[in-house]
Protein backbone atom coordinates (compact mmCIF):
# COMPACT_ATOMS: atom_id res chain seq x y z
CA UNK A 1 116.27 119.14 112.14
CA UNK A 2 114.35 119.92 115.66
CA UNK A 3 114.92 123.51 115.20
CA UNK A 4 113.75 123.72 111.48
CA UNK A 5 110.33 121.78 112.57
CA UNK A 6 110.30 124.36 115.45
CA UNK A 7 111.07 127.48 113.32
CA UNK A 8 108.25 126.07 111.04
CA UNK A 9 105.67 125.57 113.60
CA UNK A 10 106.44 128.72 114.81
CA UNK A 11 105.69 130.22 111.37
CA UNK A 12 102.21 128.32 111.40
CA UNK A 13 101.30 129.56 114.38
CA UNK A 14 101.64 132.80 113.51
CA UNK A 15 100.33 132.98 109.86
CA UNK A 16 97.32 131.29 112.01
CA UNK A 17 97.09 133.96 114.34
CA UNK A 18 97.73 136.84 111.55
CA UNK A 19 94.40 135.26 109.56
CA UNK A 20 91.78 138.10 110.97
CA UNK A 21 94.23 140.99 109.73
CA UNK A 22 95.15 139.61 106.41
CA UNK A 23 91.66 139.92 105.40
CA UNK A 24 91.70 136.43 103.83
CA UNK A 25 88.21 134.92 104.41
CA UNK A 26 84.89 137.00 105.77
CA UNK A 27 85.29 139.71 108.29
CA UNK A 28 83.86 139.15 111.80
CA UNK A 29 80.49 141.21 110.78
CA UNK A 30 80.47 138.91 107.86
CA UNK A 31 80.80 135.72 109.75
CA UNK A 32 77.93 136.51 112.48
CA UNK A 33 75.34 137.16 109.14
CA UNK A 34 76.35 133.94 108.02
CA UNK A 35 75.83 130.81 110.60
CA UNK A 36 78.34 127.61 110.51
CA UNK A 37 76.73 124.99 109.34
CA UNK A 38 74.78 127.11 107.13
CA UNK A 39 71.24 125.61 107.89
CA UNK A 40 68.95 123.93 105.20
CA UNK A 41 66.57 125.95 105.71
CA UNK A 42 68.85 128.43 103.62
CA UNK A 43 69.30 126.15 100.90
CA UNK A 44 65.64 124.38 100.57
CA UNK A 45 64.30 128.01 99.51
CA UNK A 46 65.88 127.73 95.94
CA UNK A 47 65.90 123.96 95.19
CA UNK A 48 63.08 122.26 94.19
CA UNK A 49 62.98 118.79 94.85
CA UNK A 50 62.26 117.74 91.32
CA UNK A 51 66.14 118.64 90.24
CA UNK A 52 68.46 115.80 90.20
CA UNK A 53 71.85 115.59 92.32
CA UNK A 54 74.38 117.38 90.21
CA UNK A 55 72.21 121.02 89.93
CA UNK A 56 71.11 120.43 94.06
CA UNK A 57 75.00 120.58 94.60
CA UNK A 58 75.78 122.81 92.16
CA UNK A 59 73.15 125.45 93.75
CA UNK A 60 74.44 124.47 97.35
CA UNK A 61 78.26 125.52 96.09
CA UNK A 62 77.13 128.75 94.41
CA UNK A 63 75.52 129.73 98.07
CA UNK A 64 78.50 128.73 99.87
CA UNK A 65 81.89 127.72 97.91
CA UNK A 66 82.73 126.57 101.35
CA UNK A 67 80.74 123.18 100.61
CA UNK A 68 83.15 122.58 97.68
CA UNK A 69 86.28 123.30 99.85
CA UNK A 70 84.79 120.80 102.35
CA UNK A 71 83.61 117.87 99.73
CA UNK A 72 87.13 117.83 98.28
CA UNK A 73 88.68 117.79 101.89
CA UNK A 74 86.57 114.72 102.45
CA UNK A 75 87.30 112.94 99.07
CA UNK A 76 90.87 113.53 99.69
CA UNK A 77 90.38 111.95 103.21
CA UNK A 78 88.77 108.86 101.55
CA UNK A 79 91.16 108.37 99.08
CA UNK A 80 93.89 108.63 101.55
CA UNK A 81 92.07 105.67 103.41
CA UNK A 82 91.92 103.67 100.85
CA UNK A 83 95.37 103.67 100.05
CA UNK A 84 96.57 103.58 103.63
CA UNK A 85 97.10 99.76 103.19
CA UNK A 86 99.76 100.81 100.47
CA UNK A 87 101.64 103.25 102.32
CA UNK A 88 102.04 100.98 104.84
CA UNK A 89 103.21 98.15 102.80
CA UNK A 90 105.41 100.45 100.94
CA UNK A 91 107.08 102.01 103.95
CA UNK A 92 107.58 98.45 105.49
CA UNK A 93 109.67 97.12 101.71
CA UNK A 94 111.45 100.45 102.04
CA UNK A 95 112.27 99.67 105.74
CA UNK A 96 113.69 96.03 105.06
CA UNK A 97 116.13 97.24 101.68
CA UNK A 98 117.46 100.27 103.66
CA UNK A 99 119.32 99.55 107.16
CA UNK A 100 118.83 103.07 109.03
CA UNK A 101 115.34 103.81 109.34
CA UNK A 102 114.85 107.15 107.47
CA UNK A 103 111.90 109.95 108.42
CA UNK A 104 110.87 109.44 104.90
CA UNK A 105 109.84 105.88 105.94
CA UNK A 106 108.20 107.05 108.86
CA UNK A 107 106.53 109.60 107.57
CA UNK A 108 105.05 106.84 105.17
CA UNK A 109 104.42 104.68 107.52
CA UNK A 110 102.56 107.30 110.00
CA UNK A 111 100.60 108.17 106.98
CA UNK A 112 99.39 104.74 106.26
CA UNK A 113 97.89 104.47 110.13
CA UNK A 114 94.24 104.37 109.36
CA UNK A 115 93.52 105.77 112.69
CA UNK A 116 95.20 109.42 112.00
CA UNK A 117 94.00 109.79 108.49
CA UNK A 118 90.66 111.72 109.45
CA UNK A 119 92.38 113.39 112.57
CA UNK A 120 95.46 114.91 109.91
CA UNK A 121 92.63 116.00 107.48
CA UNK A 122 90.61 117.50 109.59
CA UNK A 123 93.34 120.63 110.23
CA UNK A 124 92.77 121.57 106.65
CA UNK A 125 89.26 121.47 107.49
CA UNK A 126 89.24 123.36 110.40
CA UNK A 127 91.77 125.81 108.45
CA UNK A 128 89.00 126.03 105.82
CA UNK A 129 86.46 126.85 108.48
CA UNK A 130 88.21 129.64 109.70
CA UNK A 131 88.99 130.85 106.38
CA UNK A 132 85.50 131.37 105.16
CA UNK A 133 83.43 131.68 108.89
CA UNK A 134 86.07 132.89 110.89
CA UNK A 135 88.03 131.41 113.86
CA UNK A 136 85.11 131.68 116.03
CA UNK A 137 83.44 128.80 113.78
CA UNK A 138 86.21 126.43 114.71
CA UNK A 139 84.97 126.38 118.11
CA UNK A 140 80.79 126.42 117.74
């Protein structure tokens, strides 16, 4: 089981370090052009402040699909908050009918810990980042 986790992080690592040659994302040249967080300077130039919420975000997503990517990573992150109470509840009745604590039930239980939720979503986020800004972004 240790070596499978280890085989797998191993894997991650890589595929993480193999992201600038894959050419999955912008290019280096690309990624200087384009700040992160793109200011709003960039965005205000287009909108007028007459349109309502929907076309503003609309027109914000066509600039940089990275805002979509990044609104559904925090919805996701919310929604997993709000059922965190659940997955805790449900790992604890799973716990009490089953007599050898299984990493299923701790793996429910871990994700029901309010305080992780934003720290486990955030590596999506940060994989998003370097996706479309480069792994340079992650660290600015």
């Amino acid at each position: 089981m240790i070596l499978r986790r280890l085989r797998l992080l191993r894997m991650v690592l890589f595929l993480w370090g193999m992201l600038p040659f894959c050419g999955i994302g912008m290019s280096p040249a690309m990624a200087e052009t384009m700040p992160f967080p793109i200011p709003l300077e960039h965005y205000a130039a287009q909108e007028s402040v007459t349109e309502n919420l929907g076309s503003i975000l609309g027109h914000r997503i066509r600039c940089s699909p990275f805002n979509l990517v990044a609104t559904l990573l925090f919805l996701a992150a919310i929604l997993h908050t709000l059922c965190a109470s659940r997955l805790t509840q449900l790992a604890k009745r799973m716990a009490k009918n089953s007599q050898i604590p299984s990493f299923r039930i701790r793996l429910l239980h871990l994700l029901g810990e309010t305080e992780i939720i934003f720290g486990l979503w955030v590596i999506p986020l940060c994989l998003a980042i370097a996706l479309f800004f480069g792994r340079q972004a992650i660290g600015t």
